[in-house]
C-alpha atoms as a PDB file:
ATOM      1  CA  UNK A   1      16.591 -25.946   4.366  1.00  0.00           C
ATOM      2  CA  UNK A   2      12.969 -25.630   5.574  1.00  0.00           C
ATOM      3  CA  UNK A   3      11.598 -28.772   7.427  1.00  0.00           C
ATOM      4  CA  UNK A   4       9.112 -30.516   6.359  1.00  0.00           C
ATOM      5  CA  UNK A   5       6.834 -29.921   9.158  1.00  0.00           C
ATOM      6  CA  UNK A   6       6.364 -26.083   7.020  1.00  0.00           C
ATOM      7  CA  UNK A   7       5.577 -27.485   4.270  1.00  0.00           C
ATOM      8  CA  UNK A   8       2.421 -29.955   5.518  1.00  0.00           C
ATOM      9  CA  UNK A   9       1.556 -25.896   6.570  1.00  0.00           C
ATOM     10  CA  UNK A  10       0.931 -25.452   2.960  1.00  0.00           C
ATOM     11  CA  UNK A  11      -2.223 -26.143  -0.014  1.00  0.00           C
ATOM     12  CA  UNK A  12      -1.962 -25.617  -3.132  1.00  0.00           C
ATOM     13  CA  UNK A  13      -4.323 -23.722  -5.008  1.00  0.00           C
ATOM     14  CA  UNK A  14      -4.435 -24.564  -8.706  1.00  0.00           C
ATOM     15  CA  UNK A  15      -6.956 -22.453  -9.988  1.00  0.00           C
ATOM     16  CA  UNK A  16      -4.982 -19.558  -8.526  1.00  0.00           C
ATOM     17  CA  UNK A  17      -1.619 -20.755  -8.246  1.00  0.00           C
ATOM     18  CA  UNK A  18      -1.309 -19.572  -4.387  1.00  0.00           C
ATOM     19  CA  UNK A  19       0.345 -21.626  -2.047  1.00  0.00           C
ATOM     20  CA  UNK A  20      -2.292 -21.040   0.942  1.00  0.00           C
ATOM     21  CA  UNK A  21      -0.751 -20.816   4.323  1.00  0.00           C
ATOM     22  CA  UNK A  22      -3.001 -23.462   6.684  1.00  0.00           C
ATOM     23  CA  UNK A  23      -1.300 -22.557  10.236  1.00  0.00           C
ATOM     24  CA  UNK A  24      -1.334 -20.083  12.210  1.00  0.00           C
ATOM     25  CA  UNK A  25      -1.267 -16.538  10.946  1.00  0.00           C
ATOM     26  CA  UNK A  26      -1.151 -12.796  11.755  1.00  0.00           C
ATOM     27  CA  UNK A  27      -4.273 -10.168  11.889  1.00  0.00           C
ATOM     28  CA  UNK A  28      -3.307  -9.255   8.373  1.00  0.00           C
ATOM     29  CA  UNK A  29      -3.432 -12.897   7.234  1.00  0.00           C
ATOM     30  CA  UNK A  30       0.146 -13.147   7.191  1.00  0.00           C
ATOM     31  CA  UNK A  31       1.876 -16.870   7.679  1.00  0.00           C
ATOM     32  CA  UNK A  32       3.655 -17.296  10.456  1.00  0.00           C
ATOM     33  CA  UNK A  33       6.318 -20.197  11.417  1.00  0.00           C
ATOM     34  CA  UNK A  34       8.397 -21.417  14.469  1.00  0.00           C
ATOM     35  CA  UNK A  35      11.790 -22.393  13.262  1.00  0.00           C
ATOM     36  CA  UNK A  36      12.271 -23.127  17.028  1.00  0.00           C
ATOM     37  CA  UNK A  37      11.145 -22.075  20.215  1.00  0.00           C
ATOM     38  CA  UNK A  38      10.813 -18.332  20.577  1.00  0.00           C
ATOM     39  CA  UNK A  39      11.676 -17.778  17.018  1.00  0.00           C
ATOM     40  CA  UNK A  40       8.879 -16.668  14.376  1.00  0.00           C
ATOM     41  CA  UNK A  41       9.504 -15.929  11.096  1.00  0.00           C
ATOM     42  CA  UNK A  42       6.622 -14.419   8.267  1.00  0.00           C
ATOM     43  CA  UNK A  43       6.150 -17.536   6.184  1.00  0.00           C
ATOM     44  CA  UNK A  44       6.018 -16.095   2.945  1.00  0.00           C
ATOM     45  CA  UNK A  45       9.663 -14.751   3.537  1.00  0.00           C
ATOM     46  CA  UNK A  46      10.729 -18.388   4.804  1.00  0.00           C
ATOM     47  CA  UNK A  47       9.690 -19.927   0.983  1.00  0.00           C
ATOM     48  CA  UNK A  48      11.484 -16.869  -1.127  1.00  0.00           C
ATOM     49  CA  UNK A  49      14.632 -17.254   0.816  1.00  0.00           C
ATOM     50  CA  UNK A  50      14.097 -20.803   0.825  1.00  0.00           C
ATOM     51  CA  UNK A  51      13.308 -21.362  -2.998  1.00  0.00           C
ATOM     52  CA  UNK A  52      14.492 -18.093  -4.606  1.00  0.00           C
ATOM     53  CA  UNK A  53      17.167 -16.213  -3.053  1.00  0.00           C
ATOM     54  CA  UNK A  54      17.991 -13.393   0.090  1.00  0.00           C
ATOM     55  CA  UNK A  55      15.466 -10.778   0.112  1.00  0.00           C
ATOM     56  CA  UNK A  56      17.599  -7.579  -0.457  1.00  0.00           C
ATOM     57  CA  UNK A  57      18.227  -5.337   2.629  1.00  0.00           C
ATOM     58  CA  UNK A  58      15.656  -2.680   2.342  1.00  0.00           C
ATOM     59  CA  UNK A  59      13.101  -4.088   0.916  1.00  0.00           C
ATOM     60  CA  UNK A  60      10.537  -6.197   1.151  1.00  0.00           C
ATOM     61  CA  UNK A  61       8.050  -8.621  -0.553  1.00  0.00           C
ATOM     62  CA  UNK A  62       4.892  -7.583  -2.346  1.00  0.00           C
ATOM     63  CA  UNK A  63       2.562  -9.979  -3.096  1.00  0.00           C
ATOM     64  CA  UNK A  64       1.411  -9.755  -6.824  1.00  0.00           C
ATOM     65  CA  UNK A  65      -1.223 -12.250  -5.973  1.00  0.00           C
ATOM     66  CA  UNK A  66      -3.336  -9.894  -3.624  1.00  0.00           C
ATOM     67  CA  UNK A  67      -3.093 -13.316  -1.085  1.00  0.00           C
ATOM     68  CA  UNK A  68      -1.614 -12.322   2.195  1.00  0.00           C
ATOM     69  CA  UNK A  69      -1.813 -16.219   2.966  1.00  0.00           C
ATOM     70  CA  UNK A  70       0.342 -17.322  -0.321  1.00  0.00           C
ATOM     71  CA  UNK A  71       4.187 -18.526   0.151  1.00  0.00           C
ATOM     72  CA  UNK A  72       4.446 -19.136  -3.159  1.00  0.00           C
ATOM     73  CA  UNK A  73       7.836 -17.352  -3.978  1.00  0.00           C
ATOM     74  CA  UNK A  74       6.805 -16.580  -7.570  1.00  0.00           C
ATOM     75  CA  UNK A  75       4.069 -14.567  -6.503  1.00  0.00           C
ATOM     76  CA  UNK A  76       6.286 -12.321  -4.677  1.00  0.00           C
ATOM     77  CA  UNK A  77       8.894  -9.870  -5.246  1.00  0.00           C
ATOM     78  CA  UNK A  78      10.991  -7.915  -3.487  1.00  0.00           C
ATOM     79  CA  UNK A  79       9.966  -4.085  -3.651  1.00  0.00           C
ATOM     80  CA  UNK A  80      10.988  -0.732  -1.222  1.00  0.00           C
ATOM     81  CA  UNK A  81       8.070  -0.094   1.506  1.00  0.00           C
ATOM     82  CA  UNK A  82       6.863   2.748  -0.267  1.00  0.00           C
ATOM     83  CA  UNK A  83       6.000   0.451  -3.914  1.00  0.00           C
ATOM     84  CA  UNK A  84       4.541  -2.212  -1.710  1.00  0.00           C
ATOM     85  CA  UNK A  85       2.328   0.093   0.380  1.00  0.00           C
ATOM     86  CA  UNK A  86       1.102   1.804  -3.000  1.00  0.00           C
ATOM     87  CA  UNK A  87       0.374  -0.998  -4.757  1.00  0.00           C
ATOM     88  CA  UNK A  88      -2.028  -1.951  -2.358  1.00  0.00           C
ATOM     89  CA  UNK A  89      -5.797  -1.159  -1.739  1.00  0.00           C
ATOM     90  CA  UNK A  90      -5.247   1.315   1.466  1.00  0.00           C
ATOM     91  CA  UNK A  91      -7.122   4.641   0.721  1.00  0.00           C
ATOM     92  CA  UNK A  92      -3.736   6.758   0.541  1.00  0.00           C
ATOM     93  CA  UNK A  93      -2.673   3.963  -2.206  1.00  0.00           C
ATOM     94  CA  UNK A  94      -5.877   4.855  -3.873  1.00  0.00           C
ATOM     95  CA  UNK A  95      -5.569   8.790  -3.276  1.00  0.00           C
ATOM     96  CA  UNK A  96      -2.142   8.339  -4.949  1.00  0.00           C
ATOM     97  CA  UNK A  97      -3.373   6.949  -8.189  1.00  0.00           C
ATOM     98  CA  UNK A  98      -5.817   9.487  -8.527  1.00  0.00           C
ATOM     99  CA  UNK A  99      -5.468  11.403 -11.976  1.00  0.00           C
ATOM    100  CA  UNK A 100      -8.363  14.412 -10.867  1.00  0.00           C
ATOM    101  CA  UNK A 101      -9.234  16.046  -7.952  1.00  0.00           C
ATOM    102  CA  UNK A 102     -12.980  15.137  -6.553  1.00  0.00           C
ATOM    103  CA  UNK A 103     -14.280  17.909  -8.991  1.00  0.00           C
ATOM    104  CA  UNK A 104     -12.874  16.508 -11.332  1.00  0.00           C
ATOM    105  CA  UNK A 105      -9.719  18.757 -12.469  1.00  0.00           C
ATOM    106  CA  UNK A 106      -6.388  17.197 -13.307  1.00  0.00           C
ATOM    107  CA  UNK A 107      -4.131  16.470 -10.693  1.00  0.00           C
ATOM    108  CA  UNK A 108      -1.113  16.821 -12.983  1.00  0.00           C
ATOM    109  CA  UNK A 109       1.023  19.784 -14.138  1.00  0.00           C
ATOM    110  CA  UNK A 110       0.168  23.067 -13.745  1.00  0.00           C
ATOM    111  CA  UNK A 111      -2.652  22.569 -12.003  1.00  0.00           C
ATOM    112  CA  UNK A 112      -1.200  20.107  -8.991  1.00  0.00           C
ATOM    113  CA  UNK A 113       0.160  21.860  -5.772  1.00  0.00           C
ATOM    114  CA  UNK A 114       2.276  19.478  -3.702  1.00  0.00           C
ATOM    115  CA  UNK A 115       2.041  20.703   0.257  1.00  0.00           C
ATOM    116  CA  UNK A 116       5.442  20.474   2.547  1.00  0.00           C
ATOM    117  CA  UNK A 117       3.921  17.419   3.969  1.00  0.00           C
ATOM    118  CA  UNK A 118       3.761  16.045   0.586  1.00  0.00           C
ATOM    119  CA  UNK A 119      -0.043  16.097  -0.195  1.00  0.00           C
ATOM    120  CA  UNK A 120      -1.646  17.094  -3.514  1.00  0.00           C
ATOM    121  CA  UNK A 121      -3.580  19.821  -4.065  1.00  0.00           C
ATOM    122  CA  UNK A 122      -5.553  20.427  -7.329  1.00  0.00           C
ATOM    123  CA  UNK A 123      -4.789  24.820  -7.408  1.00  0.00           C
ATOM    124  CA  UNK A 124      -8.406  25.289  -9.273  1.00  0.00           C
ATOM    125  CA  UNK A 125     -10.476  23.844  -6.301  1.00  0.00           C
ATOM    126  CA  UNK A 126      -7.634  26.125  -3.847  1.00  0.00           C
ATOM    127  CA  UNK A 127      -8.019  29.075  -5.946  1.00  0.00           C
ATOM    128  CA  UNK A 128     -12.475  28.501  -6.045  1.00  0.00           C
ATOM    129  CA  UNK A 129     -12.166  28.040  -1.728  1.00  0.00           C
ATOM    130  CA  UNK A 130      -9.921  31.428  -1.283  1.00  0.00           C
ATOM    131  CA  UNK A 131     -12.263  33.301  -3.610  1.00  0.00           C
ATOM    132  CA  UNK A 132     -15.288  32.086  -1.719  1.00  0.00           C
ATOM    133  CA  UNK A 133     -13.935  32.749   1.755  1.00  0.00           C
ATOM    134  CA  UNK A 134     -13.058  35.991   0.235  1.00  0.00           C
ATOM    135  CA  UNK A 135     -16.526  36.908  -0.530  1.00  0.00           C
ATOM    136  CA  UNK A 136     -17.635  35.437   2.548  1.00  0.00           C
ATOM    137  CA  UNK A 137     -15.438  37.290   4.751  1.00  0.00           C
ATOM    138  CA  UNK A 138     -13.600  40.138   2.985  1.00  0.00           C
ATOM    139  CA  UNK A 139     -16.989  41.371   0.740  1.00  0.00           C
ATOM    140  CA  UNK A 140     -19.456  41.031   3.148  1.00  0.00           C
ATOM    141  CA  UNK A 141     -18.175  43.200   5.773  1.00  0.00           C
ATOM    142  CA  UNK A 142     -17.066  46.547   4.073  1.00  0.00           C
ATOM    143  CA  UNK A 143     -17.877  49.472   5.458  1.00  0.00           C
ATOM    144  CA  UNK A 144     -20.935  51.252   3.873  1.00  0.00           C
ATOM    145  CA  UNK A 145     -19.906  54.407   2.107  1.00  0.00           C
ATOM    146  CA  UNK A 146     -21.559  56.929   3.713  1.00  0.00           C
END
């Protein structure tokens, strides 16, 4: 059971429905809580075990809310690292959403090539590059015909 002391940490937002974190917090904007000395905990995990359930090994909680700050348990769930991070707003969340290339070609069947490392690559802007390096390189340098 959580002390009370955690929750005076905690305002309600009712136009939102976010349970703002008022103490201390990470760089992110993360809560943050002593249960006792030496021992910090992410606040937002501290409510969902508290008012929910365990968090599943493996994962961990996205927030739906967008709110870093927010404990509210209902605005979480529990999700694998690789959900959470593309949910989010980082640009390789955004890159993996994209449906066309910047040239706008479909990044989607035939025309997606998916690198080793796991980056995709739309094959009509690949194809366009080796044809113009070609030219650049391959055309302009034959040998006149004497």
């Amino acid at each position: 059971m959580l002390p009370p002391r955690f929750w005076a940490k905690v305002n309600e937002d009712t136009e939102s429905g976010c349970w703002n974190w008022t103490a201390a917090k990470t760089h992110g904007g993360y809560g943050t809580f002593g249960l006792r000395k030496g021992v910090m905990r992410r606040a937002h995990r501290l409510s969902y075990e508290e008012l929910v359930t365990e968090i599943p090994s493996g994962l961990e909680l996205d927030h739906l809310c967008r709110n870093p700050a927010c404990v509210n348990p209902w605005h979480l769930e529990p999700v694998p690292h690789r959900v959470n991070v593309l949910r989010g707003v980082s640009p390789n969340a955004m890159r993996a959403r994209q449906t066309e290339c910047k040239r706008g070609h479909p990044l989607a069947g035939e025309n997606l090539h998916v690198t080793r490392e796991g980056y995709r690559r739309c094959k009509t802007c690949i194809r366009v590059a080796r044809m113009d390096w070609y030219r650049r390189n391959v055309q302009g340098k034959a040998e006149p015909v004497a």
